[in-house]
Protein backbone atom coordinates (compact mmCIF):
# COMPACT_ATOMS: atom_id res chain seq x y z
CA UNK A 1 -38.06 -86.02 16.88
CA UNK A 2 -38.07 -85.58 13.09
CA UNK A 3 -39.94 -82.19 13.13
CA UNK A 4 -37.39 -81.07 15.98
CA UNK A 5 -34.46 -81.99 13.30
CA UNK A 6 -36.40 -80.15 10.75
CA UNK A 7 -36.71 -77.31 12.54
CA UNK A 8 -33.12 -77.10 13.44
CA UNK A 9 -32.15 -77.71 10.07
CA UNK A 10 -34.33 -75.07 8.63
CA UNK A 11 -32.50 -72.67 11.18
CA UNK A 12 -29.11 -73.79 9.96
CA UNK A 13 -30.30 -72.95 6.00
CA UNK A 14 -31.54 -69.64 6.92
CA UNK A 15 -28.69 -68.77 8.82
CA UNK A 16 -26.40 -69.83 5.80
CA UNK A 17 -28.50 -68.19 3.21
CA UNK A 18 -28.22 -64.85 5.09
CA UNK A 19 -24.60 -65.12 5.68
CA UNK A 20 -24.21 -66.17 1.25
CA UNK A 21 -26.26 -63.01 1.09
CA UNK A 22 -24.03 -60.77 3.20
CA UNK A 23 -20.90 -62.06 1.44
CA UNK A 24 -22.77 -61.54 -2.03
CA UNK A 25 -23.24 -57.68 -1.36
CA UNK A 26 -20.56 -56.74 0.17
CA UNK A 27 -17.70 -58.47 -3.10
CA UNK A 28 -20.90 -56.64 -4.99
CA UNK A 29 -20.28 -53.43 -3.50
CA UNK A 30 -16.15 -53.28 -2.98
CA UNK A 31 -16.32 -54.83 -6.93
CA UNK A 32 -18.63 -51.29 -7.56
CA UNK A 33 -16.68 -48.58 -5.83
CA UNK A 34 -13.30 -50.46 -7.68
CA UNK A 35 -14.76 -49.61 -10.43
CA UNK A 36 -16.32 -46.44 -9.63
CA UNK A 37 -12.53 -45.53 -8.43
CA UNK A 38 -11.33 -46.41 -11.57
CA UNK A 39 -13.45 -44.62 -13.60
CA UNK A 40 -12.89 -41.07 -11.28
CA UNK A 41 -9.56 -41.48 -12.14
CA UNK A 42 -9.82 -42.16 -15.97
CA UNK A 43 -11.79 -38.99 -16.42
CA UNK A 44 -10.43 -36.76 -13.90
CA UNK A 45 -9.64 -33.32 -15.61
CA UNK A 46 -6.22 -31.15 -15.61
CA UNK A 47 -5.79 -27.61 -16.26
CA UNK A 48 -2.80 -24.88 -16.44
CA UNK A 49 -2.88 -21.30 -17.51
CA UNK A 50 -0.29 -19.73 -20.02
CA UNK A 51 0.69 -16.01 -20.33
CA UNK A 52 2.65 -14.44 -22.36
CA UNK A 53 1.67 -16.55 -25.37
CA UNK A 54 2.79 -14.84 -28.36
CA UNK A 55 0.29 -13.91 -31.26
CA UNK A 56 1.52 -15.35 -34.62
CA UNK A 57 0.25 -12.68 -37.36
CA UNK A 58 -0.45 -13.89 -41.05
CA UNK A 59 -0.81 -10.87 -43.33
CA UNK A 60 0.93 -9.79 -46.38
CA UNK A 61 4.15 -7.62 -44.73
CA UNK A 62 5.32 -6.79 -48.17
CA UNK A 63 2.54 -4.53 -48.76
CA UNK A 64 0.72 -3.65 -45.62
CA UNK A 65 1.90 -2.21 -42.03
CA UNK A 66 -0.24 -2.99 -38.90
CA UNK A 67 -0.08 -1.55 -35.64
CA UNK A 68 -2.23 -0.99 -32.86
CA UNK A 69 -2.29 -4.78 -31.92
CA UNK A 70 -1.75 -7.12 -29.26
CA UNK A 71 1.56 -9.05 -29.44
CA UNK A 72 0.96 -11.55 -26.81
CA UNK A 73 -2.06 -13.27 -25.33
CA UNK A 74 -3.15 -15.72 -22.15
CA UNK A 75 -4.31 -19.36 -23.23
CA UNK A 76 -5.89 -21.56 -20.92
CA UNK A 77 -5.60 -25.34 -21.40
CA UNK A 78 -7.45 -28.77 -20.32
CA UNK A 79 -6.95 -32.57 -20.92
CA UNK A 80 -7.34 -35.73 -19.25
CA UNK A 81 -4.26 -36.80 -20.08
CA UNK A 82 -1.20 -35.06 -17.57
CA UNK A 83 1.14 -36.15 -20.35
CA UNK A 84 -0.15 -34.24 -23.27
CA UNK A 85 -0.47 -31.43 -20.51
CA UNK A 86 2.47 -31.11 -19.36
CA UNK A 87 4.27 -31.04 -22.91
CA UNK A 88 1.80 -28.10 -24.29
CA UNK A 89 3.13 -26.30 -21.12
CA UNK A 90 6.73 -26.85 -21.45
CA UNK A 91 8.11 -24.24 -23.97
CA UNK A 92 10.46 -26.16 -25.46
CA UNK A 93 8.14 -28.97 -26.38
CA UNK A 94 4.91 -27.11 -27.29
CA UNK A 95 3.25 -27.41 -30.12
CA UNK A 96 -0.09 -25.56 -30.15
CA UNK A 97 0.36 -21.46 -31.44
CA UNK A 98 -1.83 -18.79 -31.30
CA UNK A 99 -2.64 -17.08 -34.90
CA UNK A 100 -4.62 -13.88 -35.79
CA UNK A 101 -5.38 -14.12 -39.59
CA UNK A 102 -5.39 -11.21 -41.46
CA UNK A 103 -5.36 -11.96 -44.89
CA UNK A 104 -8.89 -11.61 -45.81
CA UNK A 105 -9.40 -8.40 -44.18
CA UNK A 106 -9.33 -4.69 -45.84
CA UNK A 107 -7.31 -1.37 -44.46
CA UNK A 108 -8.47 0.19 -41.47
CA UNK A 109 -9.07 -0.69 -37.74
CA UNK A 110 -10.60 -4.56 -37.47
CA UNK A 111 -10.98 -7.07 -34.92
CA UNK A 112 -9.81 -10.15 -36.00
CA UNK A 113 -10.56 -13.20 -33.62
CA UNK A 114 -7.44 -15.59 -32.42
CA UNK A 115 -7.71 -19.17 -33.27
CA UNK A 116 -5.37 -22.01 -31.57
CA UNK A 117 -3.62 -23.91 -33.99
CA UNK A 118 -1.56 -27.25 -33.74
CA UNK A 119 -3.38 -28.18 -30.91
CA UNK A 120 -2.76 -32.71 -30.00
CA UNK A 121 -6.18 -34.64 -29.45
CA UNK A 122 -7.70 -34.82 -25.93
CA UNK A 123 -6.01 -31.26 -25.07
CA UNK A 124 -8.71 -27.98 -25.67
CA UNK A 125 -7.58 -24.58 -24.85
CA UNK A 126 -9.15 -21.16 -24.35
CA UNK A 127 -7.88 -17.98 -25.56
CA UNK A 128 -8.40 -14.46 -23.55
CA UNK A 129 -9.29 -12.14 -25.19
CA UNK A 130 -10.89 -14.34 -27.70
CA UNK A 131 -9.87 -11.15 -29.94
CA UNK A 132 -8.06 -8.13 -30.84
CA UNK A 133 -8.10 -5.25 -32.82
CA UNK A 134 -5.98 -4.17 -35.63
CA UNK A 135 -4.77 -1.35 -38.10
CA UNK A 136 -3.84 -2.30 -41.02
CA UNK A 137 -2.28 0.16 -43.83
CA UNK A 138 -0.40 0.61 -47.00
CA UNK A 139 3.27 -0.14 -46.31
CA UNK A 140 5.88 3.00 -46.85
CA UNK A 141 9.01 3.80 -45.91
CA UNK A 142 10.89 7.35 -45.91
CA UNK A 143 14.36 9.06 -44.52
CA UNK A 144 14.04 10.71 -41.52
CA UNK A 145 16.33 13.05 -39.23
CA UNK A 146 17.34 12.22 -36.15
CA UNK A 147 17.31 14.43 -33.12
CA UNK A 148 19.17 14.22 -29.99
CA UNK A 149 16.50 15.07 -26.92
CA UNK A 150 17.57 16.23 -23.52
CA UNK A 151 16.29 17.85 -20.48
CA UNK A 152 17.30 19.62 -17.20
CA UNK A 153 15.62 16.50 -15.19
CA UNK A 154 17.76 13.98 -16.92
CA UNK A 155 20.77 15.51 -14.72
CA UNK A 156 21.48 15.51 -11.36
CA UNK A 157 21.48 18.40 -9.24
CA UNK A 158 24.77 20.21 -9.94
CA UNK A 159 25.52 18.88 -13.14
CA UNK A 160 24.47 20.21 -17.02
CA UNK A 161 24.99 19.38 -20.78
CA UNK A 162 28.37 20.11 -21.86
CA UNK A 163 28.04 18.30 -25.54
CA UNK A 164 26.84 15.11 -27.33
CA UNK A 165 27.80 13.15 -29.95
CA UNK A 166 25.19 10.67 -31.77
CA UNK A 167 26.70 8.07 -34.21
CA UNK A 168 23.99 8.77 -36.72
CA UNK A 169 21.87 11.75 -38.38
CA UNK A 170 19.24 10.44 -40.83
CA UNK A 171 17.39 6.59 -40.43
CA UNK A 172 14.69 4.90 -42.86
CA UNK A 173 11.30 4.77 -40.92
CA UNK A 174 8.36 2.08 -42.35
CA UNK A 175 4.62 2.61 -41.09
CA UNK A 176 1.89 3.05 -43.45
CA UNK A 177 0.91 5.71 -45.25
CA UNK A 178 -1.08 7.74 -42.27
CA UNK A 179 1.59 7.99 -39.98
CA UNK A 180 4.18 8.08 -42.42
CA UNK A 181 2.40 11.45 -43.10
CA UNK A 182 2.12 12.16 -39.48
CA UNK A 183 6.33 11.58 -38.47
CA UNK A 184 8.16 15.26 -37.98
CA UNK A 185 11.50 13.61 -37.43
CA UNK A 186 13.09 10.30 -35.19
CA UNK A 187 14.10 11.09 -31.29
CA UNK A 188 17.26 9.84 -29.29
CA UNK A 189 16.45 10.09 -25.60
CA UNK A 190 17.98 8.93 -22.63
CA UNK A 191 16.17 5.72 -20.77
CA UNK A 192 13.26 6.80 -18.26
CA UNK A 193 14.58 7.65 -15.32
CA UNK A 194 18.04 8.55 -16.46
CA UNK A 195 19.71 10.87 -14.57
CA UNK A 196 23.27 11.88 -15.25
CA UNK A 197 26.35 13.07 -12.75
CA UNK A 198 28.92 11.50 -14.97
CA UNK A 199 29.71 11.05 -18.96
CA UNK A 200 27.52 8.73 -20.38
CA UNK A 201 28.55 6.62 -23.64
CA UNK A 202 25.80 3.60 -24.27
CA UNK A 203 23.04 3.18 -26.80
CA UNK A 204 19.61 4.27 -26.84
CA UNK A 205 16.38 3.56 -28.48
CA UNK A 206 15.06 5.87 -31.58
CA UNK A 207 11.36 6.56 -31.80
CA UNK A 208 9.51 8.30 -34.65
CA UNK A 209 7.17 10.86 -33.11
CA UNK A 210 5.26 13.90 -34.78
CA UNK A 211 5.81 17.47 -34.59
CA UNK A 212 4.40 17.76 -31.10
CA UNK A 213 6.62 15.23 -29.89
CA UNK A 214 3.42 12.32 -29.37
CA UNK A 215 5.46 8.81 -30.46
CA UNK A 216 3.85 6.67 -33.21
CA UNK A 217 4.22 3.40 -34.95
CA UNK A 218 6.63 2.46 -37.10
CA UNK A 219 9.48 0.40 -37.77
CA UNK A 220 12.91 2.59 -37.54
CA UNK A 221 16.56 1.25 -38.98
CA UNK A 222 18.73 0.71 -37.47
CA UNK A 223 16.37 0.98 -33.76
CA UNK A 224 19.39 2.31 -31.62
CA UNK A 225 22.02 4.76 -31.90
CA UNK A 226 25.40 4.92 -30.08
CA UNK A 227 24.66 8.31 -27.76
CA UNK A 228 27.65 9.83 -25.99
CA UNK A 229 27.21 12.70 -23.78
CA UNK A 230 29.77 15.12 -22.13
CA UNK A 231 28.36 16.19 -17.97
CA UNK A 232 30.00 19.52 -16.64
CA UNK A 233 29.41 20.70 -13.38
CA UNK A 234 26.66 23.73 -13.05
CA UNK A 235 29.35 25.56 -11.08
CA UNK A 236 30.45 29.20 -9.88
CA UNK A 237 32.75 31.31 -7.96
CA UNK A 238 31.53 33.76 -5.25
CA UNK A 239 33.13 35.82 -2.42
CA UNK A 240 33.06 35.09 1.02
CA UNK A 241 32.03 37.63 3.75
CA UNK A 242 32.45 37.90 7.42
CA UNK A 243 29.63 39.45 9.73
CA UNK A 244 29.72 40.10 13.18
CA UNK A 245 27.09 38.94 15.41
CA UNK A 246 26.49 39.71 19.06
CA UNK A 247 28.21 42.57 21.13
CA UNK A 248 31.20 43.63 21.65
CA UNK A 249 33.20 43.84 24.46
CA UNK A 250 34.09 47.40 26.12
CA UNK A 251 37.38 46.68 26.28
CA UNK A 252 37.37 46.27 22.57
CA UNK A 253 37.86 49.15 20.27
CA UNK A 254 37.69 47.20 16.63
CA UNK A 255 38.24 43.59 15.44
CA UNK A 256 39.64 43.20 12.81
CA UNK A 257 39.47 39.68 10.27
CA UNK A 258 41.21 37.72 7.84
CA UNK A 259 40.22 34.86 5.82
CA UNK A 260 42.49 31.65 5.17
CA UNK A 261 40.93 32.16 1.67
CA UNK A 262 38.14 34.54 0.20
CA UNK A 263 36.19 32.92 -2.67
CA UNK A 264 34.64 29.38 -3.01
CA UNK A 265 32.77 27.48 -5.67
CA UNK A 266 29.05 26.78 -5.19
CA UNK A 267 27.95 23.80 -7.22
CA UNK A 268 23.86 23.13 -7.51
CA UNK A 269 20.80 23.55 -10.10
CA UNK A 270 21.31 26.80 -12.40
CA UNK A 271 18.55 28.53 -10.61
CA UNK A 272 20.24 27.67 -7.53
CA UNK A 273 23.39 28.87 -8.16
CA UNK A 274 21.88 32.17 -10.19
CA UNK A 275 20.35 33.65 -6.63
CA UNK A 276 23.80 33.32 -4.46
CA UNK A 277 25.88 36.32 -4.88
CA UNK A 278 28.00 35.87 -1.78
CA UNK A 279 28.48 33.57 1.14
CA UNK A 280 27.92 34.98 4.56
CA UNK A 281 29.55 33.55 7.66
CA UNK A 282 28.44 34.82 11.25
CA UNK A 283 30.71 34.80 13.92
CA UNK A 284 29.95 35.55 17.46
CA UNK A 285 32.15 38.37 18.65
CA UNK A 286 30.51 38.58 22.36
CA UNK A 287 33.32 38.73 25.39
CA UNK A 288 35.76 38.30 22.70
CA UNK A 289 38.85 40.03 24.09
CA UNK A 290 42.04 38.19 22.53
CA UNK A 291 42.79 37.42 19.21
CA UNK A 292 41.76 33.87 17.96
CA UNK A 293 41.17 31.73 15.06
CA UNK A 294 37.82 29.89 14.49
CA UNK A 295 36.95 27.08 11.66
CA UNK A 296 33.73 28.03 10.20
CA UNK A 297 31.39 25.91 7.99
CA UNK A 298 30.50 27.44 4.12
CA UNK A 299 26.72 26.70 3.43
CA UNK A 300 24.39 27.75 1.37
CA UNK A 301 20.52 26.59 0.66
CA UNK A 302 20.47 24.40 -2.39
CA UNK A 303 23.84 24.15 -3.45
CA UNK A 304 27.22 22.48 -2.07
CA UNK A 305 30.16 24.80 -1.09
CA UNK A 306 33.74 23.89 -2.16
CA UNK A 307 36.13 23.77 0.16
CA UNK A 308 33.48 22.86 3.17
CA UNK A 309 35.12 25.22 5.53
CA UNK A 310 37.37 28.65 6.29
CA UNK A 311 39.77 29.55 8.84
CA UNK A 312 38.50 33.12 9.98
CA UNK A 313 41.19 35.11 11.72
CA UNK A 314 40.30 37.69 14.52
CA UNK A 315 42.48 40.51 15.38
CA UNK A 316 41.57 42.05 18.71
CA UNK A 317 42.67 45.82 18.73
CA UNK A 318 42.16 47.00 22.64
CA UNK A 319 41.15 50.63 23.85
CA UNK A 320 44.42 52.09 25.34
């Protein structure tokens, strides 16, 4: 009897022990991947990618030019904190800059390598390219004259240069002392793509360029000029001529035809206009036998005709 109650209590023990057990690993393992949860999300990583960062340029402006350089840049930025993040992405609140030092480099062409500056703790950031290159030269500055610049594809079809008036004539241009040598004179042109059926009275940009017309750095003042342009149409008279087509009928001796008017104005490019001498309207004359009026259309290839259309009168003289 004892034994038997031994036995059964030894069951009862084990039975507990492996049910302490159970409940000891399993708090064990929720306490571990609480932890382990807590820990991902204490190190997890943020990123963001900025373009358009511009590149802040230390060198002495007083007495060197540079050109040849980038002005803006792409930074890429990391933190574990979304805060400090988020604040270096917002423009207005930003505080890290991107800076190309200069001031311990000599004249000519250099790469210089771009350092973040300004950056807050527990926020890195990658710059590409990690550099650029750069010209740097003697500063000088010289007058200039300024040229007005204007071509037959800067008008529409139909319509030519009748005058222009530019607010200025001479500007001060600063680039170093190479392409200082190098400027033939500072151009006012139209915006690319400009192309003109009407007077046109805005500003434009000047550009210093050589004597081959090939644009080069420099600072020009002022940078605009007020540009006003007179448009005329390309335009010209020419005489209009009738000219039977088909046959005639036999009981037709002659027709005879008068025009409502006999000139018109063709309107188109100059080379258009320069190969029309006349305009030529065909009218069908075949079984014709009474006098009659008929509208007829003016055309031309490449131009536009002014008025669109004559009134041809035919007088029908009969064999007796």
């Amino acid at each position: 009897m004892r034994k038997r109650l031994f036995t059964k209590n030894s069951g009862i023990g084990l039975v507990s022990l492996l049910f302490a057990l159970l409940l000891f690993f399993a708090a064990t393992s929720s306490n571990y991947n609480s932890t382990q949860g807590q820990f991902d999300r204490t190190t997890e990583t943020y990123s963001h990618t900025l373009e358009n960062i511009p590149i802040d340029i230390k060198y002495d402006s007083d007495k060197y030019f540079i050109s040849g350089y980038s002005y803006e840049t792409e930074v890429y930025l990391t933190s574990t904190n979304r805060l400090k993040l988020d604040s270096e992405i917002n423009k207005s609140t930003r505080t890290f800059k991107v800076v190309a030092d200069l001031t311990n480099l000599s004249e000519g062409t250099s790469k210089v390598t771009l350092q973040v500056k300004d950056l807050p703790d527990d926020v890195s950031a990658t710059v590409s390219p990690v550099s650029m290159s750069v010209t740097i030269g003697k500063k000088k500055t010289e007058t200039f004259p300024v040229r007005v610049e204007l071509t037959e594809d800067q008008f529409e079809d139909g319509y030519a240069l009748e005058s222009y008036e530019l607010s200025l004539t001479k500007v001060k241009v600063t680039s170093d002392e190479t392409n200082i040598g190098q400027i033939d004179h500072v151009v006012a042109a139209l915006p690319d793509g400009t192309r003109l059926d009407e007077d046109y009275n805005d500003g434009v940009t000047l550009q210093a360029v050589s004597q081959n017309g090939m644009i080069l750095p420099a600072v020009v003042e002022p940078a605009s000029a007020n540009l006003k342009i007179k448009v005329k149409p390309v335009t010209k008279t020419v005489p209009i001529r009738v000219e039977y087509i088909g046959n005639m009928s036999s009981e037709v001796s002659d027709i005879k035809y008068g025009l409502s008017f006999d000139k018109a104005v063709i309107q188109g490019t100059q080379k258009a206009i320069e190969s029309i001498d006349e305009l030529v309207i065909f009218v069908d004359i075949t079984d014709l036998k009474e006098s009659a009026i008929h509208t007829m259309p003016l055309e031309a290839d490449g131009v536009s005709v002014t008025p669109e259309v004559v009134d041809v009168t035919l007088n029908v003289v009969k064999k007796k």
